[in-house]
PDB file of N, CA and C in Angstrom:
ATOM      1  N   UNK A   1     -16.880 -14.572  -0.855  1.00  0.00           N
ATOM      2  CA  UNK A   1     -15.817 -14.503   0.123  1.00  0.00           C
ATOM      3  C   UNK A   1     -16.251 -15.138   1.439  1.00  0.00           C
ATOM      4  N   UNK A   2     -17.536 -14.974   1.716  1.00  0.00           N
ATOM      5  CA  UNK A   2     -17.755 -15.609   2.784  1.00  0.00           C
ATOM      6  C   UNK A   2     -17.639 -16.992   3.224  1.00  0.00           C
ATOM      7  N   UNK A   3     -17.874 -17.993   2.056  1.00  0.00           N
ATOM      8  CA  UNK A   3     -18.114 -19.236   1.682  1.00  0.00           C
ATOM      9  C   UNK A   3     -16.236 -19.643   2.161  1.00  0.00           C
ATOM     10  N   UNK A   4     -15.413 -19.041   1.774  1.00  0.00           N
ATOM     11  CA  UNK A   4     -14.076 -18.957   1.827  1.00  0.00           C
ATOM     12  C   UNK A   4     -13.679 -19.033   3.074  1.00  0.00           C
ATOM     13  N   UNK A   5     -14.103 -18.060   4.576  1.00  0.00           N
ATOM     14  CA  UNK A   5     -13.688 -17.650   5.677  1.00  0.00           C
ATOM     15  C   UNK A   5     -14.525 -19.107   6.250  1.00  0.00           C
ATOM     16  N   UNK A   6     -15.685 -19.713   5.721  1.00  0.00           N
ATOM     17  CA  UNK A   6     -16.429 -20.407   6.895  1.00  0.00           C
ATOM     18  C   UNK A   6     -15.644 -21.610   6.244  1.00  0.00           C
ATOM     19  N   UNK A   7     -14.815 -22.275   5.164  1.00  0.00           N
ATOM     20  CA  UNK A   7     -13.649 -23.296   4.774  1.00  0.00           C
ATOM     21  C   UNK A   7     -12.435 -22.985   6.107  1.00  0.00           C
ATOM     22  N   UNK A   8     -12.016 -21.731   5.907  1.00  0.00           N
ATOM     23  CA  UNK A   8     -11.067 -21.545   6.952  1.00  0.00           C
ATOM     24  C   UNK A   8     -11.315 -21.627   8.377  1.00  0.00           C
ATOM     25  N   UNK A   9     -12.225 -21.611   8.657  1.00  0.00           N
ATOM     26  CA  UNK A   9     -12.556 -21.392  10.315  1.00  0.00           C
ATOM     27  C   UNK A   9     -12.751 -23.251  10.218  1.00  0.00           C
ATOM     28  N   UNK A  10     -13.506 -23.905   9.148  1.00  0.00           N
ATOM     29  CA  UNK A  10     -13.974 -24.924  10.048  1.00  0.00           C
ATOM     30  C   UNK A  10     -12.690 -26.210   9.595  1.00  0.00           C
ATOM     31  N   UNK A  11     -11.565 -25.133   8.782  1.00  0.00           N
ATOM     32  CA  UNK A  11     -10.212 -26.198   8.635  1.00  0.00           C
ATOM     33  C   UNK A  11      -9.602 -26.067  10.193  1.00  0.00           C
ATOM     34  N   UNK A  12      -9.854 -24.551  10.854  1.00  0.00           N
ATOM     35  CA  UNK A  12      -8.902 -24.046  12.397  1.00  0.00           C
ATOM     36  C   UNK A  12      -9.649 -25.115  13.358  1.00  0.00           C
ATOM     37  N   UNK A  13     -10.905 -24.903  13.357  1.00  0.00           N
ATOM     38  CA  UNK A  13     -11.394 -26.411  14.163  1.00  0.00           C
ATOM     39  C   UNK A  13     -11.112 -27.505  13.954  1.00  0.00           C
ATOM     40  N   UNK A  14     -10.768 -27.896  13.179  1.00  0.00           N
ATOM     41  CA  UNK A  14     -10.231 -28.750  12.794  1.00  0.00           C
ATOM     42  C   UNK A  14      -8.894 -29.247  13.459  1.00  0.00           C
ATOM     43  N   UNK A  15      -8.022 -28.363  13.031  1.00  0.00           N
ATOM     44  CA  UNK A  15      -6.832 -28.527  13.518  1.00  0.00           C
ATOM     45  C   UNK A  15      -6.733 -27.977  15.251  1.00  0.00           C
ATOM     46  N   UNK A  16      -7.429 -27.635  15.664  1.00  0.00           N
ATOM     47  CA  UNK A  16      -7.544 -26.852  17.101  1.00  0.00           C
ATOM     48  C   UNK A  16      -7.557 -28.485  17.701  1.00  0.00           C
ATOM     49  N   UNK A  17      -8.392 -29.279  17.283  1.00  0.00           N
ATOM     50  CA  UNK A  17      -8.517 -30.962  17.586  1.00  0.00           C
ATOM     51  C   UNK A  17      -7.624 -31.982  17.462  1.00  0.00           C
ATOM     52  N   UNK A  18      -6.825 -31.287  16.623  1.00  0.00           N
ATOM     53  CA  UNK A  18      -5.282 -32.622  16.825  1.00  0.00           C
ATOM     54  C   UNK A  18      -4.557 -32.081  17.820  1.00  0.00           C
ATOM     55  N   UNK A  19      -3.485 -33.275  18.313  1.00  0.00           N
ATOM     56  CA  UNK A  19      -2.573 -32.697  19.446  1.00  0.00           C
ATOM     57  C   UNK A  19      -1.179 -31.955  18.675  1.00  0.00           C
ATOM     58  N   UNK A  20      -0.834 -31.413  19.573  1.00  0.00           N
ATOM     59  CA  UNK A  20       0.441 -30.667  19.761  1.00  0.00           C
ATOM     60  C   UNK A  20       1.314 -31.166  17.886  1.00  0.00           C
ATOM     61  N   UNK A  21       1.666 -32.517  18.197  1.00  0.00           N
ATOM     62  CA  UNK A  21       2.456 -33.055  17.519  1.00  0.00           C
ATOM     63  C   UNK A  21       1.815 -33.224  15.979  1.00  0.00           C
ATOM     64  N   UNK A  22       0.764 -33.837  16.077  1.00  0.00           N
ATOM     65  CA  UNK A  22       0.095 -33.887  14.795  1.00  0.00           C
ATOM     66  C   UNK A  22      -0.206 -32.239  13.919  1.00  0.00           C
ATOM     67  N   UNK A  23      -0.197 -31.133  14.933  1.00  0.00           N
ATOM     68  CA  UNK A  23      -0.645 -29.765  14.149  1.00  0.00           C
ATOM     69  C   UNK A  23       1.175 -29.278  13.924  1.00  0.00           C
ATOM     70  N   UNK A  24       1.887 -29.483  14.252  1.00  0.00           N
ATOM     71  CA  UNK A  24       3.315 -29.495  14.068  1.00  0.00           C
ATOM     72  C   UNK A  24       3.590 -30.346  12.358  1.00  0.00           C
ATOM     73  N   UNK A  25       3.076 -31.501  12.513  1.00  0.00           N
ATOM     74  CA  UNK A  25       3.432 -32.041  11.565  1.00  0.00           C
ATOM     75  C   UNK A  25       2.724 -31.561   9.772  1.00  0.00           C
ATOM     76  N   UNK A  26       1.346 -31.491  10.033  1.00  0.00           N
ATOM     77  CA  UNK A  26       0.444 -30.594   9.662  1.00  0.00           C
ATOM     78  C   UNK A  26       1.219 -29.494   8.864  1.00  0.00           C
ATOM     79  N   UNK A  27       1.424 -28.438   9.584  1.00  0.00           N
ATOM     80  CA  UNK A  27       2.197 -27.276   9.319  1.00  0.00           C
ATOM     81  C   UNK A  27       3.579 -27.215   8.635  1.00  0.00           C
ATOM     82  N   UNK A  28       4.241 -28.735   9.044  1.00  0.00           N
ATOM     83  CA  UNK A  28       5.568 -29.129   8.110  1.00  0.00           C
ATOM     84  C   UNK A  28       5.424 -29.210   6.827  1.00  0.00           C
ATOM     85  N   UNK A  29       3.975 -30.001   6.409  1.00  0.00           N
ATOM     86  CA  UNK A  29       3.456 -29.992   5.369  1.00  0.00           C
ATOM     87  C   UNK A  29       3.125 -29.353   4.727  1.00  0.00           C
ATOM     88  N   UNK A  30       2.419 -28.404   5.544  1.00  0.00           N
ATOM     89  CA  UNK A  30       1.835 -26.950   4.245  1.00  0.00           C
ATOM     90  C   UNK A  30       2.790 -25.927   4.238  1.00  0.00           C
ATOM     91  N   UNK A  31       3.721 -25.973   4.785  1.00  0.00           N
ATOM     92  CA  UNK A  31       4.810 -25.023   4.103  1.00  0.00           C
ATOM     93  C   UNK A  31       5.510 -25.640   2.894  1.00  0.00           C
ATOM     94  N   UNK A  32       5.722 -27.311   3.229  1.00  0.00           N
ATOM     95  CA  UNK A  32       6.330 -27.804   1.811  1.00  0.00           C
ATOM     96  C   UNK A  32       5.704 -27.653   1.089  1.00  0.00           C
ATOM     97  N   UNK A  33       3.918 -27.643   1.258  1.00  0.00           N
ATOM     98  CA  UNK A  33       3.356 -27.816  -0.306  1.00  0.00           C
ATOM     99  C   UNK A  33       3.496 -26.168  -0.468  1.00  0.00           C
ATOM    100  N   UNK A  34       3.486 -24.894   0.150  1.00  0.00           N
ATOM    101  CA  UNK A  34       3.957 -23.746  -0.333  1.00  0.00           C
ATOM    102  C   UNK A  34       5.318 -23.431  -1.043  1.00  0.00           C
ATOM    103  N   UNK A  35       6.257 -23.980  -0.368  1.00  0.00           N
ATOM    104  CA  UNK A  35       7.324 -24.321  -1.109  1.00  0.00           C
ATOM    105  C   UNK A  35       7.355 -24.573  -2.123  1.00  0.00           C
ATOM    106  N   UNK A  36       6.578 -25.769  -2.494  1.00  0.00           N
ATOM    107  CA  UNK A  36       6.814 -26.292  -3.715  1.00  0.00           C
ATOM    108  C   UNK A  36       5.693 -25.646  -5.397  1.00  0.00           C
ATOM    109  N   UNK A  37       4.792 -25.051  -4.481  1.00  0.00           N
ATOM    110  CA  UNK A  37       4.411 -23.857  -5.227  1.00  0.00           C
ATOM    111  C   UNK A  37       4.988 -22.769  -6.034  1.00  0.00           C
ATOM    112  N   UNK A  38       5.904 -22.167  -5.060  1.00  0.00           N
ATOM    113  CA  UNK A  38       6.888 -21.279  -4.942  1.00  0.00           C
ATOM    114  C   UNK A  38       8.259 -21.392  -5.804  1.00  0.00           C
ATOM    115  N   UNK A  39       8.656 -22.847  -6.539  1.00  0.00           N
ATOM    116  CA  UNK A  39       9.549 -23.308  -7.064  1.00  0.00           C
ATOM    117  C   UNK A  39       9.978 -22.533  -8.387  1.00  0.00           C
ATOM    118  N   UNK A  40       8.878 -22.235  -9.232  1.00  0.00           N
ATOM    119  CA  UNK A  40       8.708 -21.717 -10.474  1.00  0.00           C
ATOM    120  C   UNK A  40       8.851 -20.468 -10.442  1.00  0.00           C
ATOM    121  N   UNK A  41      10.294 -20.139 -10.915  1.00  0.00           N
ATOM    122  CA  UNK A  41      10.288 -18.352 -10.981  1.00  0.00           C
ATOM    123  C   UNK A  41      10.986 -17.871 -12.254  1.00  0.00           C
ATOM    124  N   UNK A  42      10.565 -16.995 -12.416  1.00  0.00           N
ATOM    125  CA  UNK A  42      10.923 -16.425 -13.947  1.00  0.00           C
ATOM    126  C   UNK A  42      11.945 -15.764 -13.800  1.00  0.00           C
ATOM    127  N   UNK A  43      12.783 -16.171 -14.961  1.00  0.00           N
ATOM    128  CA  UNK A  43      14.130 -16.084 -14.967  1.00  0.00           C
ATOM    129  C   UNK A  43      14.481 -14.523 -15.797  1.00  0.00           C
ATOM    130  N   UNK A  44      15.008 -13.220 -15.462  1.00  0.00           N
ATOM    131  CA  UNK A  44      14.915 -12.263 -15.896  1.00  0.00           C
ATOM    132  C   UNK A  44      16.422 -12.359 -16.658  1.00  0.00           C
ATOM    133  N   UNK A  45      16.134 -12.304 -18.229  1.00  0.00           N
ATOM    134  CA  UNK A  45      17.366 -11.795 -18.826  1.00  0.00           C
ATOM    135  C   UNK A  45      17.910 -10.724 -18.496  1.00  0.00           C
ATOM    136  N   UNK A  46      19.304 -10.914 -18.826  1.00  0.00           N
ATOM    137  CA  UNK A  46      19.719  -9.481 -18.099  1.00  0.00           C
ATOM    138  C   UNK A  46      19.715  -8.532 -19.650  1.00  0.00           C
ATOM    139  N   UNK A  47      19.354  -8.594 -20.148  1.00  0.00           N
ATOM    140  CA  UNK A  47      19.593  -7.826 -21.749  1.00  0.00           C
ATOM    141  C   UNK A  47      17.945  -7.444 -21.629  1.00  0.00           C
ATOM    142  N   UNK A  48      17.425  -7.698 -20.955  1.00  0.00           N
ATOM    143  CA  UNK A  48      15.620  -7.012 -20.812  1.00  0.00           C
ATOM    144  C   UNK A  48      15.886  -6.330 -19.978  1.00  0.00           C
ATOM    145  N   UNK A  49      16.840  -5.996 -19.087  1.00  0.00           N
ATOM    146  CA  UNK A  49      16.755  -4.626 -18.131  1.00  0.00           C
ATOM    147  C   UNK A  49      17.352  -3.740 -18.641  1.00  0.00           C
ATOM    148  N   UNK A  50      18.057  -3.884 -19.907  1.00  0.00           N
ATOM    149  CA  UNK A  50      19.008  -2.456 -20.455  1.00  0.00           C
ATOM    150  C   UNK A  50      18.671  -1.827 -20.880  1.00  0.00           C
ATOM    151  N   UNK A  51      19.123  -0.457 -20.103  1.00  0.00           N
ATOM    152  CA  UNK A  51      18.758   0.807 -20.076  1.00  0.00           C
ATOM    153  C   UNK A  51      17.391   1.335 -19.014  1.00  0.00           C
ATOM    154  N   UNK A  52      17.656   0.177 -17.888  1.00  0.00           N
ATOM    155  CA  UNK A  52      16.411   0.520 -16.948  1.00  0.00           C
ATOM    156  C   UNK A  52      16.950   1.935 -15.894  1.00  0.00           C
ATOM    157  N   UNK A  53      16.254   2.737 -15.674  1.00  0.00           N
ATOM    158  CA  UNK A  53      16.611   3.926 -15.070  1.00  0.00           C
ATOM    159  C   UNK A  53      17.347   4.519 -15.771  1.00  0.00           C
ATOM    160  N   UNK A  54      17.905   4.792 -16.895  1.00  0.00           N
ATOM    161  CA  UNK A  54      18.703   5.388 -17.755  1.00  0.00           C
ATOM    162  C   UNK A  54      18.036   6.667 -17.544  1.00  0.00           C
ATOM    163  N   UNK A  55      16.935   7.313 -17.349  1.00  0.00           N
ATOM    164  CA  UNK A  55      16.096   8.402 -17.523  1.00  0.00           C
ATOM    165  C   UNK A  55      16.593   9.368 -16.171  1.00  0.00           C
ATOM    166  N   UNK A  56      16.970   8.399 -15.241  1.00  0.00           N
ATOM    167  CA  UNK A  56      17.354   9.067 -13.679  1.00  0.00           C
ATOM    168  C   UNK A  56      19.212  10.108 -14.167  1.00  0.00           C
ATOM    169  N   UNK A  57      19.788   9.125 -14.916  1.00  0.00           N
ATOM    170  CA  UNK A  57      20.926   9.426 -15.009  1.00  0.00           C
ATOM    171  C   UNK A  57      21.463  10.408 -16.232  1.00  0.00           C
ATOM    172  N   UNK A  58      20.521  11.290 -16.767  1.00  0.00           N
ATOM    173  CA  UNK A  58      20.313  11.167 -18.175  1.00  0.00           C
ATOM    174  C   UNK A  58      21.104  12.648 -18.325  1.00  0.00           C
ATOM    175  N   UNK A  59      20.740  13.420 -17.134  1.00  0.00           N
ATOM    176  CA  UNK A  59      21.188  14.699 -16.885  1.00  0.00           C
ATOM    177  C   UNK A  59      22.991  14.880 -15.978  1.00  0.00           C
ATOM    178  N   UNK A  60      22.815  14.064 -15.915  1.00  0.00           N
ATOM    179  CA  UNK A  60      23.689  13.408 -14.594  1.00  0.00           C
ATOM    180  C   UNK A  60      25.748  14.049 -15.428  1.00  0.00           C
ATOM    181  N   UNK A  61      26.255  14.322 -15.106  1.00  0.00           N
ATOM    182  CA  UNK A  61      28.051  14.203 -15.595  1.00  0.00           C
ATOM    183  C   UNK A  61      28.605  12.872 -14.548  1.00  0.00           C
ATOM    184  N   UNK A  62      28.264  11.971 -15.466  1.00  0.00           N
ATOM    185  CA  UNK A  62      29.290  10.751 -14.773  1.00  0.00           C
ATOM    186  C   UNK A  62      30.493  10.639 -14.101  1.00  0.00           C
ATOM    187  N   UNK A  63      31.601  11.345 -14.753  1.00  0.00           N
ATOM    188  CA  UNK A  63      32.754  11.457 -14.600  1.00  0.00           C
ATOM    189  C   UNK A  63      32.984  12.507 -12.638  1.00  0.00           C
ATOM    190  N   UNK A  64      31.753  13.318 -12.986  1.00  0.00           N
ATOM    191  CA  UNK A  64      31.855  14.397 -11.872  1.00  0.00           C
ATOM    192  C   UNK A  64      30.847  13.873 -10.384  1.00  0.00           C
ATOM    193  N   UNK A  65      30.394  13.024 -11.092  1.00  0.00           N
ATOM    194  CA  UNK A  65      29.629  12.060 -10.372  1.00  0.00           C
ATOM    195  C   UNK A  65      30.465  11.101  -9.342  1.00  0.00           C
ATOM    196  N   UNK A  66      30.944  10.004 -10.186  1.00  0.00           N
ATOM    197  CA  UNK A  66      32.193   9.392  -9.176  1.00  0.00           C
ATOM    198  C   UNK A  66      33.365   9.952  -8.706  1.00  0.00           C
ATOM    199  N   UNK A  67      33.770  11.060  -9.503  1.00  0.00           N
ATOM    200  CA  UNK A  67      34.851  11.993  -8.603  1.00  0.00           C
ATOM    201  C   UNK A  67      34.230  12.449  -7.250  1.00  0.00           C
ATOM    202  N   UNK A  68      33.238  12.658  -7.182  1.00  0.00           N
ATOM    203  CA  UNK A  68      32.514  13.074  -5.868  1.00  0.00           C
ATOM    204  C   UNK A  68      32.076  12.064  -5.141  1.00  0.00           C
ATOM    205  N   UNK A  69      31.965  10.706  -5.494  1.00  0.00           N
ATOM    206  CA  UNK A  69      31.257   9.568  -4.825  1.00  0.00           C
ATOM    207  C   UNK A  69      32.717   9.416  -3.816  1.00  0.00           C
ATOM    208  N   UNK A  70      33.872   9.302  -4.547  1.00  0.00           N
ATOM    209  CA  UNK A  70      35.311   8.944  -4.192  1.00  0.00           C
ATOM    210  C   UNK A  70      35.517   9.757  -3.530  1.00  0.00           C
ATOM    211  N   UNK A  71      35.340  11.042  -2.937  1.00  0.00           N
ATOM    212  CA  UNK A  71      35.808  12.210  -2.081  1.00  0.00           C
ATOM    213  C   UNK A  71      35.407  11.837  -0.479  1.00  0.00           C
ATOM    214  N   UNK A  72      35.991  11.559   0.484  1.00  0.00           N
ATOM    215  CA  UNK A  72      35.504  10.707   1.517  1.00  0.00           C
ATOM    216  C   UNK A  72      35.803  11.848   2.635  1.00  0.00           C
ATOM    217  N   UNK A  73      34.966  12.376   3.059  1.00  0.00           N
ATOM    218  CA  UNK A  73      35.045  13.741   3.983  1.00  0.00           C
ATOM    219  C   UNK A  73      35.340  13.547   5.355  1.00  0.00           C
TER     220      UNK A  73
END
């Protein structure tokens, strides 16, 4: 880990040495390349969540449930 922090400190010197505009531009960049990291996301069927929390509701009277959700005091 250490080997890691002394990459990062001597990338901040680094960039502590460009001007204004160039560490702006810099930073435009490494969010796109995070971005584009970030692109790939797993697509959740919706037929793999059925019956998720079913266990919460299990005891539950539905019917007496939304009759009471609908009761607006």
């Amino acid at each position: 880990m250490a080997a890691r922090t002394i990459n990062i400190d001597t990338i901040l010197n680094q960039v502590r040495q460009l001007d204004y505009i160039d560490r702006i531009n810099l930073l435009e960049r490494v969010i796109s390349l995070i971005k584009k990291e970030n692109v790939v996301k797993e697509q959740v069927k919706l037929a793999s969540i059925s019956g998720l929390g079913s266990e919460v509701w299990r005891d539950v009277d539905i019917d007496k449930y939304v009759e009471n959700e609908r009761q607006w005091d």
